[in-house]
Every structure is written in structure tokens, then in C-alpha cells.
C-alpha atoms as a PDB file:
ATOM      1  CA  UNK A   1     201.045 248.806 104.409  1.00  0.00           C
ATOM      2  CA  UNK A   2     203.167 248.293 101.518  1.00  0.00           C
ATOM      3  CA  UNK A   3     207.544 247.465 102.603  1.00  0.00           C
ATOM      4  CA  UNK A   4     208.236 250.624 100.993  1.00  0.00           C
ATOM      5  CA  UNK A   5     205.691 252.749 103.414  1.00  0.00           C
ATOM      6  CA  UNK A   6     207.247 250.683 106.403  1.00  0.00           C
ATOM      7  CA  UNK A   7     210.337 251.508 105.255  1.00  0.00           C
ATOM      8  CA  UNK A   8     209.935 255.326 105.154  1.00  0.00           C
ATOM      9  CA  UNK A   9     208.197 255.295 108.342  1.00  0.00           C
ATOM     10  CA  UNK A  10     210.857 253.365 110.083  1.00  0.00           C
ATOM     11  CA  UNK A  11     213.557 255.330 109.138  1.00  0.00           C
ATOM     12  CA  UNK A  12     211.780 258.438 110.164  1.00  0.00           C
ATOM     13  CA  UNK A  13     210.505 257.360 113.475  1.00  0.00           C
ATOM     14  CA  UNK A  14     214.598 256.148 114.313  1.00  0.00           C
ATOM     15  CA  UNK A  15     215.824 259.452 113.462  1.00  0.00           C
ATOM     16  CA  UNK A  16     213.734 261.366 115.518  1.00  0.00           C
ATOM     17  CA  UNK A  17     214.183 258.880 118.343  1.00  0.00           C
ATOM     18  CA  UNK A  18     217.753 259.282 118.216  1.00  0.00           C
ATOM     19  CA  UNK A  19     217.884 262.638 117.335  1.00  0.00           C
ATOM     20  CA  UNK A  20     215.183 263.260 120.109  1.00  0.00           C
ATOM     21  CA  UNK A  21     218.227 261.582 122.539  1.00  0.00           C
ATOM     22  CA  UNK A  22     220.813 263.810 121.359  1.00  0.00           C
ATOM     23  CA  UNK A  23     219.272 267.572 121.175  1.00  0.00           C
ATOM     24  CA  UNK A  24     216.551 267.227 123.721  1.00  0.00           C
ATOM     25  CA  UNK A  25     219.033 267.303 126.854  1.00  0.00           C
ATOM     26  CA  UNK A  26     220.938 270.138 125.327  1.00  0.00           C
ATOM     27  CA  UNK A  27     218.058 272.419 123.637  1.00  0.00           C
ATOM     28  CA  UNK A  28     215.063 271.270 125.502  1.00  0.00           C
ATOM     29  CA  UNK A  29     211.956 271.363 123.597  1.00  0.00           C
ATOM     30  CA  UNK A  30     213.629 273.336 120.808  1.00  0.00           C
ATOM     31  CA  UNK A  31     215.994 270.237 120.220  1.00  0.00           C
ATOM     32  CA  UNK A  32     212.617 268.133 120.417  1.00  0.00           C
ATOM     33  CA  UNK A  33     211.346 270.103 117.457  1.00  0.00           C
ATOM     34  CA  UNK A  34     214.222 269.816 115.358  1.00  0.00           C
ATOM     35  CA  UNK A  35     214.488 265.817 116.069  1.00  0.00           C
ATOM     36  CA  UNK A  36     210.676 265.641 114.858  1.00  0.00           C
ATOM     37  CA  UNK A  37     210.928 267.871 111.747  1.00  0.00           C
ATOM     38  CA  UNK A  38     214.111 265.845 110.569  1.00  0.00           C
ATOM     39  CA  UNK A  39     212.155 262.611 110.989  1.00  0.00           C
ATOM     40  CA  UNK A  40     208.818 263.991 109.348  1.00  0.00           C
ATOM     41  CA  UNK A  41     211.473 265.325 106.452  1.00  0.00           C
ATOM     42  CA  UNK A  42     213.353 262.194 106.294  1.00  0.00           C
ATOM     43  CA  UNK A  43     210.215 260.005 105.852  1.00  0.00           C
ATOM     44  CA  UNK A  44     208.511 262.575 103.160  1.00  0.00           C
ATOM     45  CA  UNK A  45     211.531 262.446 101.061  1.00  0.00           C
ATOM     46  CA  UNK A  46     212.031 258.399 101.756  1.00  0.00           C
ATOM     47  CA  UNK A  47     208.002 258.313 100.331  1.00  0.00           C
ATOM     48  CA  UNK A  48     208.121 260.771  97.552  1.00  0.00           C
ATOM     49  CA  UNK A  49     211.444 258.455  96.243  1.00  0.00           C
ATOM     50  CA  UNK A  50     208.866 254.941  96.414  1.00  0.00           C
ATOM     51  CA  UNK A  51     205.890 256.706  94.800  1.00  0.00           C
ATOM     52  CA  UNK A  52     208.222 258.160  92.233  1.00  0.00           C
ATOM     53  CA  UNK A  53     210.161 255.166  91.737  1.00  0.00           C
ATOM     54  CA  UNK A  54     207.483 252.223  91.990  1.00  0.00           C
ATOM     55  CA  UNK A  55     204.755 254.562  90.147  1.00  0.00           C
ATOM     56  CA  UNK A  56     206.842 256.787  88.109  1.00  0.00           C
ATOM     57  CA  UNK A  57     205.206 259.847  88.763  1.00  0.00           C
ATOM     58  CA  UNK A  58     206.203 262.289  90.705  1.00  0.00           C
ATOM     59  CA  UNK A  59     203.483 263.707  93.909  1.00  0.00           C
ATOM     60  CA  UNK A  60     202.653 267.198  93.694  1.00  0.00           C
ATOM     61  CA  UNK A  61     204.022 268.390  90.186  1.00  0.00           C
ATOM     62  CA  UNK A  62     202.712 270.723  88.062  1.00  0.00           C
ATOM     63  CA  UNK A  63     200.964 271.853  91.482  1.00  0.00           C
ATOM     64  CA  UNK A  64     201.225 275.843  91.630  1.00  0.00           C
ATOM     65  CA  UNK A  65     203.290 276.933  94.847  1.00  0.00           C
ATOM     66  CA  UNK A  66     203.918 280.555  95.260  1.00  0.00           C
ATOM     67  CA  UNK A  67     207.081 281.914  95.477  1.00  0.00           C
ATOM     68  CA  UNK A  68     207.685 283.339  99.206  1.00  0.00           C
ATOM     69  CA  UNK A  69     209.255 287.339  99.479  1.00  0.00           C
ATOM     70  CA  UNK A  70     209.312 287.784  95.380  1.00  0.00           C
ATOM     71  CA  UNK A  71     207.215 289.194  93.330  1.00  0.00           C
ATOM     72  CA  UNK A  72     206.120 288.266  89.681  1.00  0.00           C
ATOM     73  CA  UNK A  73     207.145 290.078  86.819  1.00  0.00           C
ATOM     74  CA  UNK A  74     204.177 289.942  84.234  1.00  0.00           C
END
């Protein structure tokens, strides 16, 4: 696994740790969700920056993602 990927992950996995810490006790399993969405966010965004920066492309673009609650003017 390249530094970059360990990075990503790392940072991720401590956020929802200590996030996990903090809102767990307070919202139960609601808090629990949060801390794990932050950390999956966190380390998606940390990833997307090394892909885009060490391969200079960018994931996912030019991929077609519908607009949620609008609809399209022809």
C-alpha cells in the first residue's frame, strides 16, 4: 500500500475513533454513525487529493450523476 493510501486511511480510521469517543456516549448509535461517515468522508476526500495530485486526473469526472429533486429543462 502506497504512504499516500496509509495516509488517508489513517487519518480516517483516527477520526472516527475519536469521534466514535465523543458522540457515542451522548447519541448512542446515532453518534456512532456520524463518527463513521466523517471518517469514510475524511479518507475519500484525503484519496481523491493523492490520485489527483500524484496522477493528475481527477476519479469520477465526466461521470454522469443525476441531479436529486430537479428536473431537466430540454
Amino acid at each position: 500500500m502506497p504512504a499516500s493510501a496509509r495516509i488517508g486511511l489513517a487519518a480516517g480510521t483516527a477520526l472516527t475513533a475519536v469521534l466514535t469517543r465523543i458522540l457515542a456516549p451522548a447519541w448512542g448509535i446515532d453518534g456512532a454513525a456520524v463518527a463513521g461517515t466523517a471518517g469514510t468522508v475524511l479518507r475519500n476526500v484525503l484519496l481523491r487529493w493523492f490520485v489527483r495530485r500524484r496522477l493528475s486526473f481527477l476519479p469520477l469526472r465526466g461521470v454522469f450523476i443525476p441531479r436529486v429533486g430537479g428536473s431537466r429543462e430540454a
